[in-house]
C-alpha atoms as a PDB file:
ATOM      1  CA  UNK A   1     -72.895 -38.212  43.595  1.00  0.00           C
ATOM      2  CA  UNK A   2     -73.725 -40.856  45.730  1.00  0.00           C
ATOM      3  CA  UNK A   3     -70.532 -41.444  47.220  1.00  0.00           C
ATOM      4  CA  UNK A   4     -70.018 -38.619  47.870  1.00  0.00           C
ATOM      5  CA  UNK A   5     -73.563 -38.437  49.799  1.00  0.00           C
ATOM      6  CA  UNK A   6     -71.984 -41.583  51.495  1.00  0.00           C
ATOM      7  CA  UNK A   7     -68.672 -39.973  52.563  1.00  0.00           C
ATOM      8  CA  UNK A   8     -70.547 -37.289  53.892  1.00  0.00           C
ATOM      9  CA  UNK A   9     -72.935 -38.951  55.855  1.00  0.00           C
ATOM     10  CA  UNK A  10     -71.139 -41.585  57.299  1.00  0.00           C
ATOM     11  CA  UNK A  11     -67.487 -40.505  57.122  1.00  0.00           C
ATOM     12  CA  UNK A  12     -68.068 -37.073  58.038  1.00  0.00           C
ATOM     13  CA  UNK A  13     -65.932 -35.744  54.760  1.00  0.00           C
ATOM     14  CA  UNK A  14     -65.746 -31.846  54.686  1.00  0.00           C
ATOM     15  CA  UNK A  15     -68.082 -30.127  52.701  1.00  0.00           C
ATOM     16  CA  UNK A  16     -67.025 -29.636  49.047  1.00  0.00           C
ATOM     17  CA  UNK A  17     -68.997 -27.038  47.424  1.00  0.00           C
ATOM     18  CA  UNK A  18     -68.932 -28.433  44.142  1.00  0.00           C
ATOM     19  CA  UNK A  19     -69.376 -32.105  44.873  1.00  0.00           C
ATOM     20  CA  UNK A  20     -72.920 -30.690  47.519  1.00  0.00           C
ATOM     21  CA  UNK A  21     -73.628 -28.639  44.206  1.00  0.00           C
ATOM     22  CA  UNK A  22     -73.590 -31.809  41.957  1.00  0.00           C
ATOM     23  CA  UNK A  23     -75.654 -34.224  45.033  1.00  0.00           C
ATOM     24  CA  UNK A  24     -77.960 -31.382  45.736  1.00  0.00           C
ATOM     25  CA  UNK A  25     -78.895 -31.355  41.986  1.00  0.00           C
ATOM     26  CA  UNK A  26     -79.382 -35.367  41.793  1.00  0.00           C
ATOM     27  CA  UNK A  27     -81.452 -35.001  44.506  1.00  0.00           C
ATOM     28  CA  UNK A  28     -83.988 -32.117  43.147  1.00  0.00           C
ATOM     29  CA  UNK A  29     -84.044 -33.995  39.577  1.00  0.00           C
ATOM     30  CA  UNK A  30     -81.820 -32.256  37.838  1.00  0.00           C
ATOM     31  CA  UNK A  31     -78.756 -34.277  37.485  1.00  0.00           C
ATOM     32  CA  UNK A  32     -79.179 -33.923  33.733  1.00  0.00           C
ATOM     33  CA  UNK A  33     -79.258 -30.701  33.599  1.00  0.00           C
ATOM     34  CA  UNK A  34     -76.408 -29.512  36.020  1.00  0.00           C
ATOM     35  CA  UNK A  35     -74.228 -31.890  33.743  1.00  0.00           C
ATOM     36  CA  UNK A  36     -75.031 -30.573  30.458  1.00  0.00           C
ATOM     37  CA  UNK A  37     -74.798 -26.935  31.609  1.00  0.00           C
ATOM     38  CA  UNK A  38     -71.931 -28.059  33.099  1.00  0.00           C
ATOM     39  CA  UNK A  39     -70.372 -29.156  30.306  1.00  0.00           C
ATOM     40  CA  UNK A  40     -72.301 -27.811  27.531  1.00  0.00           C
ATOM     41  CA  UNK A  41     -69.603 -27.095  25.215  1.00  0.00           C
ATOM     42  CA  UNK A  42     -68.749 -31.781  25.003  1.00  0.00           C
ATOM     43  CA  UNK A  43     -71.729 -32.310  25.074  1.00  0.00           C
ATOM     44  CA  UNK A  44     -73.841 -29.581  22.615  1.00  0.00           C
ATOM     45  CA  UNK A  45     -75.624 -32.032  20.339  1.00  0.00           C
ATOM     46  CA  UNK A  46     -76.788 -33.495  23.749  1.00  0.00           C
ATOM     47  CA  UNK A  47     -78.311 -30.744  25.284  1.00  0.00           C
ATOM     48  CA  UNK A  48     -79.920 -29.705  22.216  1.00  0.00           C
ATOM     49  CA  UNK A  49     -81.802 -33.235  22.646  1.00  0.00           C
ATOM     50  CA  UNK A  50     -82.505 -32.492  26.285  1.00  0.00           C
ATOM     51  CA  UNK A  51     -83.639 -29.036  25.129  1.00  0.00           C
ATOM     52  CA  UNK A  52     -86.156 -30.606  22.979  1.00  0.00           C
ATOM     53  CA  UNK A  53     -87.121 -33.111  24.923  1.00  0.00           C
ATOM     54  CA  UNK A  54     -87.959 -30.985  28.417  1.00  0.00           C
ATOM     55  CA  UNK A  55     -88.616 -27.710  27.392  1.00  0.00           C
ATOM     56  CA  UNK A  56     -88.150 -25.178  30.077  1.00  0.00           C
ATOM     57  CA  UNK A  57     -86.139 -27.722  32.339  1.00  0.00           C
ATOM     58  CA  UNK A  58     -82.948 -25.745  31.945  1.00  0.00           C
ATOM     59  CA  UNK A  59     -84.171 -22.538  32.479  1.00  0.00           C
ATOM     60  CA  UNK A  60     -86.083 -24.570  35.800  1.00  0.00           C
ATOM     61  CA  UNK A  61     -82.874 -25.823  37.083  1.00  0.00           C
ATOM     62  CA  UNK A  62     -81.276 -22.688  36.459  1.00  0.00           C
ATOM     63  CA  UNK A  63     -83.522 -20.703  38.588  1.00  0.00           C
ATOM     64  CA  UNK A  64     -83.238 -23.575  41.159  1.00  0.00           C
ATOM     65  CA  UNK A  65     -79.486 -23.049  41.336  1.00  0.00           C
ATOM     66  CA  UNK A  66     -79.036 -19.478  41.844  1.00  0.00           C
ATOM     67  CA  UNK A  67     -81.591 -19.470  44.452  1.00  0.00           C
ATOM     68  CA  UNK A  68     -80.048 -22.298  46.256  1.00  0.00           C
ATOM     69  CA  UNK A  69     -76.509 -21.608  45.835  1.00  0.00           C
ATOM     70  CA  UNK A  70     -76.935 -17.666  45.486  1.00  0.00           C
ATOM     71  CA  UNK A  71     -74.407 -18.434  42.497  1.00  0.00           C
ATOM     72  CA  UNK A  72     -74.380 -19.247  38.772  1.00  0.00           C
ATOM     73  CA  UNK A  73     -74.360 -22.837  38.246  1.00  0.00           C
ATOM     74  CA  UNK A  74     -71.242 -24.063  36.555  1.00  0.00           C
ATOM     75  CA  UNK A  75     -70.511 -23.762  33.253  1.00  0.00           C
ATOM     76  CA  UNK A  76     -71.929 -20.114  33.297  1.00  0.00           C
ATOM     77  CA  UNK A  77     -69.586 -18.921  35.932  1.00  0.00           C
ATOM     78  CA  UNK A  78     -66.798 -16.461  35.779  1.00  0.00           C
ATOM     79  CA  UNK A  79     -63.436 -17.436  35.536  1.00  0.00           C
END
């Protein structure tokens, strides 16, 4: 995430929606989160622990997303 923050800034890269999704979320706090919705299904046991270690904070960054990106976040998108 923070190379890419780097490439953007100073190398002017083009945006890439899900590389800004994945920066965006480091920066709000919820780097953790975006990664094991993200990938939920490697890492279940994982976001159990997260689960029951910040209750609520998935359902926060979830509500985050979809008012930032006006999108589901991934892992709970379409195909």
């Amino acid at each position: 995430a923070d190379a890419w923050l780097l490439a953007r800034a100073i190398f002017e890269a083009a945006p890439y929606r899900p590389m800004d999704e994945l920066v965006y979320s480091q920066d709000r706090g919820y780097l953790d989160a975006f990664l094991l919705t993200a990938r939920g299904g490697e890492f279940s046991e994982e976001l159990e622990d997260y689960n029951r270690a910040n209750p609520g904070r998935i359902d926060e960054y979830l509500t985050w997303f979809r008012e930032t990106f006006d999108r589901e976040p991934p892992g709970l998108r379409s195909r």
